[in-house]
Protein backbone atom coordinates (compact mmCIF):
# COMPACT_ATOMS: atom_id res chain seq x y z
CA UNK A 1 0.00 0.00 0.00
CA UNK A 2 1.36 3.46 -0.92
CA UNK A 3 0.46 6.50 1.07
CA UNK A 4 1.77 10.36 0.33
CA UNK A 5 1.25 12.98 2.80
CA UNK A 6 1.30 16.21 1.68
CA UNK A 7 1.60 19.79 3.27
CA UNK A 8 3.21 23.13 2.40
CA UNK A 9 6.76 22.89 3.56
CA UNK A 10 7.11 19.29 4.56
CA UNK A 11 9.40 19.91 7.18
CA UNK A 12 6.76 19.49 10.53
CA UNK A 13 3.34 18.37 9.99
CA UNK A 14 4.02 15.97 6.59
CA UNK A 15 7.21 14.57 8.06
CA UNK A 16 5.80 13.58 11.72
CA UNK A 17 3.11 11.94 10.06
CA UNK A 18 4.91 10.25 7.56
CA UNK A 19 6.96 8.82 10.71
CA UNK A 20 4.04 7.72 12.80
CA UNK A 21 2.63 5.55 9.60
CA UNK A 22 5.64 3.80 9.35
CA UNK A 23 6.07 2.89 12.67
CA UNK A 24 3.03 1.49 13.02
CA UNK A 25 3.59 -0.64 9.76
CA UNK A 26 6.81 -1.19 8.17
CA UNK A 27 4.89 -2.73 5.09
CA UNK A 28 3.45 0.37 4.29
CA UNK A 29 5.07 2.60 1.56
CA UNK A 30 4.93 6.15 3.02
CA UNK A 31 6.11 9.01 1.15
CA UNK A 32 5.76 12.92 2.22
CA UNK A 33 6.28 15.95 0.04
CA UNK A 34 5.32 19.97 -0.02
CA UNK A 35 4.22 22.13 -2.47
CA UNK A 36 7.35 24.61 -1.31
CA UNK A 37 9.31 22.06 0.67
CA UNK A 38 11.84 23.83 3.02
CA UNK A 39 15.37 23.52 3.22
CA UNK A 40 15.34 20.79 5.98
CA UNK A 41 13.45 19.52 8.63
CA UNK A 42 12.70 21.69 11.77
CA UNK A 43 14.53 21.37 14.32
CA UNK A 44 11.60 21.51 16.98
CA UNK A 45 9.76 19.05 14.82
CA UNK A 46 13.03 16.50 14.91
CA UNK A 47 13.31 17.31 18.83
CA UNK A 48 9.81 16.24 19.49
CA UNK A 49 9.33 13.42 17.62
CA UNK A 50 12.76 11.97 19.32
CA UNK A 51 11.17 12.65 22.77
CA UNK A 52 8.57 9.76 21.93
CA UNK A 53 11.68 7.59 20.13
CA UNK A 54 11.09 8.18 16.69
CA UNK A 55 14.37 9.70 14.23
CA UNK A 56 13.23 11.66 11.86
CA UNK A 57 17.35 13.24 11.59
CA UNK A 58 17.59 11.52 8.38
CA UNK A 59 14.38 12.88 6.53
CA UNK A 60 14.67 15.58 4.03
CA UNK A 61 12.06 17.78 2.60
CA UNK A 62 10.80 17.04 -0.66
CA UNK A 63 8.55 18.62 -3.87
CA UNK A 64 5.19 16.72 -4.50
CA UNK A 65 6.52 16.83 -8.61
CA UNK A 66 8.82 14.17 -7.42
CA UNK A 67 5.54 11.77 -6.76
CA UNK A 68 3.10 12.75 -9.60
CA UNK A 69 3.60 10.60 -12.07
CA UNK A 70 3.00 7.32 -9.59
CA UNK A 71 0.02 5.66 -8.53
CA UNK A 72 -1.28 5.96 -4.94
CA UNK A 73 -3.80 4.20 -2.07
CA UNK A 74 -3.81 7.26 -0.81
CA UNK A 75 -2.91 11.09 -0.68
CA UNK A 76 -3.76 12.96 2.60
CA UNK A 77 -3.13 16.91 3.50
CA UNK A 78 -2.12 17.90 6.84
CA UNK A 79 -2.37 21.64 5.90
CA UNK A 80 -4.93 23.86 4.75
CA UNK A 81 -2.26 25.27 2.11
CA UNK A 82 -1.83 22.04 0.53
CA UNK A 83 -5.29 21.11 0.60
CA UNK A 84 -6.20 24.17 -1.03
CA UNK A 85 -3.32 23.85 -3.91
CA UNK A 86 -2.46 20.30 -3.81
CA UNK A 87 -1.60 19.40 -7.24
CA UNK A 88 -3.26 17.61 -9.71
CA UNK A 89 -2.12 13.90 -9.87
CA UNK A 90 -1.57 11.88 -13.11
CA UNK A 91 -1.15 8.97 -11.61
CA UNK A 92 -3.89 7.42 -10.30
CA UNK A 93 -5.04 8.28 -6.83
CA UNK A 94 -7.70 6.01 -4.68
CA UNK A 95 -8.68 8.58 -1.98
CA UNK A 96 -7.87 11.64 -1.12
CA UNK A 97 -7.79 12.71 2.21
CA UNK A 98 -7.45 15.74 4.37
CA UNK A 99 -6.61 15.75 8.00
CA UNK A 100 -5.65 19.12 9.06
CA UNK A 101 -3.60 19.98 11.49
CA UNK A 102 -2.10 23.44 13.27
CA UNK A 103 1.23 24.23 11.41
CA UNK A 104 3.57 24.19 14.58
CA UNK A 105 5.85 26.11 12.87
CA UNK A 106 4.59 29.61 12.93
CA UNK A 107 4.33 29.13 17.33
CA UNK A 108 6.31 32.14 18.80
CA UNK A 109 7.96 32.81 22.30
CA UNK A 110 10.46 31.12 23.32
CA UNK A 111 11.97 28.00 22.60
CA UNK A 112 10.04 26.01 25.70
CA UNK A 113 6.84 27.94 24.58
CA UNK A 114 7.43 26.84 20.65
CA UNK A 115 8.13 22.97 21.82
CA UNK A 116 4.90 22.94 24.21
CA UNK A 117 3.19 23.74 20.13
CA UNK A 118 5.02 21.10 18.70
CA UNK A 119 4.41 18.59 21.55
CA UNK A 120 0.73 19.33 20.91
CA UNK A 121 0.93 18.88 17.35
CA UNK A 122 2.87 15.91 17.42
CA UNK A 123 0.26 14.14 19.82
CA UNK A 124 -2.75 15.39 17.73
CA UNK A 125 -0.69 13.54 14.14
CA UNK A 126 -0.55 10.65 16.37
CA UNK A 127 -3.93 10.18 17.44
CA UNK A 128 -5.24 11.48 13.95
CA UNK A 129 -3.12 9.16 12.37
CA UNK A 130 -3.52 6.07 14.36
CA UNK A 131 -7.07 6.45 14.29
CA UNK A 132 -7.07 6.20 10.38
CA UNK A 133 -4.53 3.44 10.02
CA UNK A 134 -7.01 1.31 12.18
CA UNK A 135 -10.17 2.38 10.49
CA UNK A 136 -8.90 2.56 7.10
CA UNK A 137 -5.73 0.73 6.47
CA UNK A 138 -7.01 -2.82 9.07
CA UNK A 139 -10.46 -1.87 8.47
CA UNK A 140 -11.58 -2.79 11.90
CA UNK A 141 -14.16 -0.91 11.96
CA UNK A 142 -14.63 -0.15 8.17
CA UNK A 143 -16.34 2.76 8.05
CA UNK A 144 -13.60 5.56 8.78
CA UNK A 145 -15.53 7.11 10.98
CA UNK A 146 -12.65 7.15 13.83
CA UNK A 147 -15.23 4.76 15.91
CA UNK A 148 -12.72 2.62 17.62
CA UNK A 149 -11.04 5.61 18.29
CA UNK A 150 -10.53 6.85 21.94
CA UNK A 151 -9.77 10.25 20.76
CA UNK A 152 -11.73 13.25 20.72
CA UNK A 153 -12.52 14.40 17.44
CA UNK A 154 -10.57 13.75 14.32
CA UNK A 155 -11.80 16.15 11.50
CA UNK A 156 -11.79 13.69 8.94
CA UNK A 157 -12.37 14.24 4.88
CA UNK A 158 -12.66 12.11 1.81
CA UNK A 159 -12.78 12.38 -1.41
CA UNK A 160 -12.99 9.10 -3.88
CA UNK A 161 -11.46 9.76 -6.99
């Protein structure tokens, strides 16, 4: 199964979640891109997610052209930005999917106050994310309606293409 994860700079949202699919299935083929990638990860973002045991040190940030010429399961947005200018693919694409999330990157104050916004973030990507591997990628509940979730609210989208 191949799964893309798109946002705006890929260097926070696109690159946590990109992480937390693959640890939760190494047979999955996860991919994560930006529609203006930055220059490398963020620092905050590669900080928090080592907190929890996950190295994302070796990621790099990179353009959606590099994945639209293949065929996907699935391509989800974890930013309003690249929802609202995500591409179009020419490779075939099963379901879209948008699962938006606060872009940690533009917290301000001080360091302590910026990680405390990328702490929450990174806890919302893995709840949000969890819930839809379960729902959608085992199926255990098969509706993707986050029902066997225990979180809150996920603000699920989809679009069948």
């Amino acid at each position: 199964m191949k799964i893309l994860i798109l946002c705006t700079g890929n260097s926070c949202r696109s690159q946590m979640a990109e992480a937390f699919l693959q640890s939760y299935d190494k047979s999955l083929k996860v991919f994560s891109a930006g529609t203006e990638p930055a220059y490398r990860i963020n620092r905050f973002a590669i900080q928090v997610m080592s907190e929890i045991g996950i190295d994302i040190s070796h990621q790099n940030p990179k353009h959606v052209n590099k994945f639209l010429n293949e065929e996907w399961d699935y391509v989800i947005t974890v930013c309003g930005g690249a929802n609202e200018t995500c591409p179009a693919f020419i490779g075939k694409v099963k379901q879209r999917w948008h699962l938006g999330y606060d872009d940690p990157a533009e917290a301000t104050g001080t360091d302590e106050e910026k990680l405390v916004v990328f702490r929450r973030v990174r806890d919302e990507i893995s709840e949000g994310f969890k819930a839809f591997y379960n729902n959608q990628i085992l199926g255990k509940h098969g509706c993707g309606c986050a029902a066997n979730s225990k979180t809150k609210q996920h603000r699920f989208s989809i679009t069948e293409l």
